[in-house]
C-alpha atoms as a PDB file:
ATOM      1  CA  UNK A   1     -22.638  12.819  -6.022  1.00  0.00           C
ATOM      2  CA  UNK A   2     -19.815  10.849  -3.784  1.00  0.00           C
ATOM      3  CA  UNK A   3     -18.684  12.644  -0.585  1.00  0.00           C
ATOM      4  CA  UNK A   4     -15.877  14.392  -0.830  1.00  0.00           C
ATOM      5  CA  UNK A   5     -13.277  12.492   0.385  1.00  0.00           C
ATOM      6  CA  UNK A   6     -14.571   9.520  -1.745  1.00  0.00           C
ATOM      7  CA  UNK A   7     -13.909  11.961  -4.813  1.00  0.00           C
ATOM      8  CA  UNK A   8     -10.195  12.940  -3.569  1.00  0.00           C
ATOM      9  CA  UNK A   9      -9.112   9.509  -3.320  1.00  0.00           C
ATOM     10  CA  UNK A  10     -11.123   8.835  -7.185  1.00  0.00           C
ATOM     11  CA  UNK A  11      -8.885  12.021  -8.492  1.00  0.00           C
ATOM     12  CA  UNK A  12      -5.968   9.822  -7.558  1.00  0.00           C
ATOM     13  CA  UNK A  13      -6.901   7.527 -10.064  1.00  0.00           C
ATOM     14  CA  UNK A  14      -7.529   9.675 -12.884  1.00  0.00           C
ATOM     15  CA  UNK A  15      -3.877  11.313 -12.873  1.00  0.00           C
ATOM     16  CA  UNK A  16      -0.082  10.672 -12.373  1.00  0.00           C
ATOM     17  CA  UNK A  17       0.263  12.730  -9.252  1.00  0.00           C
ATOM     18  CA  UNK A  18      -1.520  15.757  -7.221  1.00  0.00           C
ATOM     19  CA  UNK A  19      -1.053  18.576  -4.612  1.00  0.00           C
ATOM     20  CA  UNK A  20      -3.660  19.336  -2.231  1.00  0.00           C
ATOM     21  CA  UNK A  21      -4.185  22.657  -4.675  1.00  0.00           C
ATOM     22  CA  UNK A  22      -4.543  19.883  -8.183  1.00  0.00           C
ATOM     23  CA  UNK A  23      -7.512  18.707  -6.294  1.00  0.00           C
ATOM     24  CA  UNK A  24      -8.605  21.743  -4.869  1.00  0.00           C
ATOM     25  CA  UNK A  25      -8.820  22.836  -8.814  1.00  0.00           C
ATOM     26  CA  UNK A  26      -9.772  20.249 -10.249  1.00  0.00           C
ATOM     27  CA  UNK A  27     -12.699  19.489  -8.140  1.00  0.00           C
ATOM     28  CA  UNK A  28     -14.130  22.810  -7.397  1.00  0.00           C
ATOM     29  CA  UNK A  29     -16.625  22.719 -10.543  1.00  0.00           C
ATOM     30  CA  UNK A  30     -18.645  19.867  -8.793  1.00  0.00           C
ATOM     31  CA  UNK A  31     -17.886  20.382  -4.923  1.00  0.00           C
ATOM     32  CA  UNK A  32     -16.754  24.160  -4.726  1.00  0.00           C
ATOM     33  CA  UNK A  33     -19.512  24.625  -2.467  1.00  0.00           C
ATOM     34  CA  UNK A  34     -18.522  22.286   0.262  1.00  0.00           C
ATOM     35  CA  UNK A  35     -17.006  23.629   3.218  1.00  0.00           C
ATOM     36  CA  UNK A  36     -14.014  21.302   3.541  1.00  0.00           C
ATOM     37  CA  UNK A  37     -12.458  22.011  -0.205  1.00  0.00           C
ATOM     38  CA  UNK A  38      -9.759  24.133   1.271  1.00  0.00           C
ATOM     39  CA  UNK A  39      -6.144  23.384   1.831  1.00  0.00           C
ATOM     40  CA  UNK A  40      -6.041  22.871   5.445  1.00  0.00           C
ATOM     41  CA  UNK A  41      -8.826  19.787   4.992  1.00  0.00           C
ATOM     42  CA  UNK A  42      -7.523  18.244   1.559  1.00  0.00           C
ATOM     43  CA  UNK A  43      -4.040  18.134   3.079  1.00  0.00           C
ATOM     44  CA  UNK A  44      -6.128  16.500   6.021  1.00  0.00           C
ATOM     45  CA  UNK A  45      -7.731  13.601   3.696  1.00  0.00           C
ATOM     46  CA  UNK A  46      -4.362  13.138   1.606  1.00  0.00           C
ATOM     47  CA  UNK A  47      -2.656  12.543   4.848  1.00  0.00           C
ATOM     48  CA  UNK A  48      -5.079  10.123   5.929  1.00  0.00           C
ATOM     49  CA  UNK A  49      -5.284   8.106   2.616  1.00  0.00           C
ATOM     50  CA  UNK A  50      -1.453   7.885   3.029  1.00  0.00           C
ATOM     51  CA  UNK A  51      -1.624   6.714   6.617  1.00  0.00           C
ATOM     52  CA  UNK A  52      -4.009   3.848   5.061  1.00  0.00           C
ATOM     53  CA  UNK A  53      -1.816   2.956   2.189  1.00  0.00           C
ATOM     54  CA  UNK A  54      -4.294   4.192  -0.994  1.00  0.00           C
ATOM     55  CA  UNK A  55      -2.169   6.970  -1.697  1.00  0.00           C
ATOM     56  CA  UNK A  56       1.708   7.618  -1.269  1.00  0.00           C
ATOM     57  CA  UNK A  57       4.052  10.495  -1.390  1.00  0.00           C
ATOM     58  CA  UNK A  58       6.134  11.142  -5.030  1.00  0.00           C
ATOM     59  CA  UNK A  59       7.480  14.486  -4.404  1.00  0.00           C
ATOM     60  CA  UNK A  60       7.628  17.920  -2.884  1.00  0.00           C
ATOM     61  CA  UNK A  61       8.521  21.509  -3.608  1.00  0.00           C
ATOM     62  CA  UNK A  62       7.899  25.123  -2.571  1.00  0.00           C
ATOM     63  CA  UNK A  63       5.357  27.086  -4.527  1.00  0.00           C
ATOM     64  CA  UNK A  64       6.472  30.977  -5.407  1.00  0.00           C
ATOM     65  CA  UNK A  65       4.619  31.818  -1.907  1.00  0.00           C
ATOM     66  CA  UNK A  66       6.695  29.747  -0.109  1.00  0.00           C
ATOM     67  CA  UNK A  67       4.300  27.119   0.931  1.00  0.00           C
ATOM     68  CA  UNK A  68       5.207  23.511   0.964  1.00  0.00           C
ATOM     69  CA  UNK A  69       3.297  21.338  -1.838  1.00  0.00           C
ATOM     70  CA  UNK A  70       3.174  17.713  -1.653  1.00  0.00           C
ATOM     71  CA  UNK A  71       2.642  15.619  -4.543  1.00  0.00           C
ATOM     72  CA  UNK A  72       0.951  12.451  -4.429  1.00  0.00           C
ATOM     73  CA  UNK A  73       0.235   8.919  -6.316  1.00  0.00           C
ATOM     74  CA  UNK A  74      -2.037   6.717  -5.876  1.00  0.00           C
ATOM     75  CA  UNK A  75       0.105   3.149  -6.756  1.00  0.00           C
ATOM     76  CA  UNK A  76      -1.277   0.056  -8.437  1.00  0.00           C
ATOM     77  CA  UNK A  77      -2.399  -1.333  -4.881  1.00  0.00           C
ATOM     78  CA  UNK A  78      -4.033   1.817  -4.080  1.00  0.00           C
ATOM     79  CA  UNK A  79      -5.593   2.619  -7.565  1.00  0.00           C
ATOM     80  CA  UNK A  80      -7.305  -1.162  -7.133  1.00  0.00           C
ATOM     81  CA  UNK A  81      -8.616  -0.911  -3.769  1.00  0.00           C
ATOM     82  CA  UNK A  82     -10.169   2.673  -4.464  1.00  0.00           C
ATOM     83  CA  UNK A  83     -11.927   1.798  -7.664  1.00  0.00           C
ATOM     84  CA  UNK A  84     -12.309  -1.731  -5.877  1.00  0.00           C
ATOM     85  CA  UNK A  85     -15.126   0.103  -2.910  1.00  0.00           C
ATOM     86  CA  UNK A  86     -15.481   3.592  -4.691  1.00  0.00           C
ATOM     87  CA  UNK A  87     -17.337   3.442  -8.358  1.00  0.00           C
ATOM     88  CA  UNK A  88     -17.600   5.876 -10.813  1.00  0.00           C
END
């Protein structure tokens, strides 16, 4: 099993885009357990993979709670240097 950050930045790419809650979901099965697999530290990690240029921002909108949700890509340059250090 990778650590968790090392399987946020691997959701990135598997899909078009995510919110901190698409990987929140769609990770839960495997690291629901973990401590950090809650908004306030996914948002944490997505910022930081954007701040290092794996992962960039494609959109935004509110959710029916009124929370913000950021969407995210991971683009070709990103994709490559994620798969390039981080294997399946």
């Amino acid at each position: 099993m990778n650590p968790l950050n090392y399987a946020i930045l691997k959701h990135f790419t598997r899909v078009d885009e995510a919110c901190a809650e698409d990987v929140i979901e769609a990770l839960k099965g495997e690291y629901g357990k973990f401590r950090a697999l809650n908004r306030k530290d996914v948002i944490s990690s997505l910022m930081t993979a954007e701040a290092n240029g794996l992962i960039e921002e494609s959109r935004f909108e509110m959710d029916a709670a009124g929370l913000l949700r950021i969407y995210y890509h991971a683009h070709e340059d990103g994709a490559n240097t994620i798969n390039k250090y981080i294997k399946d």
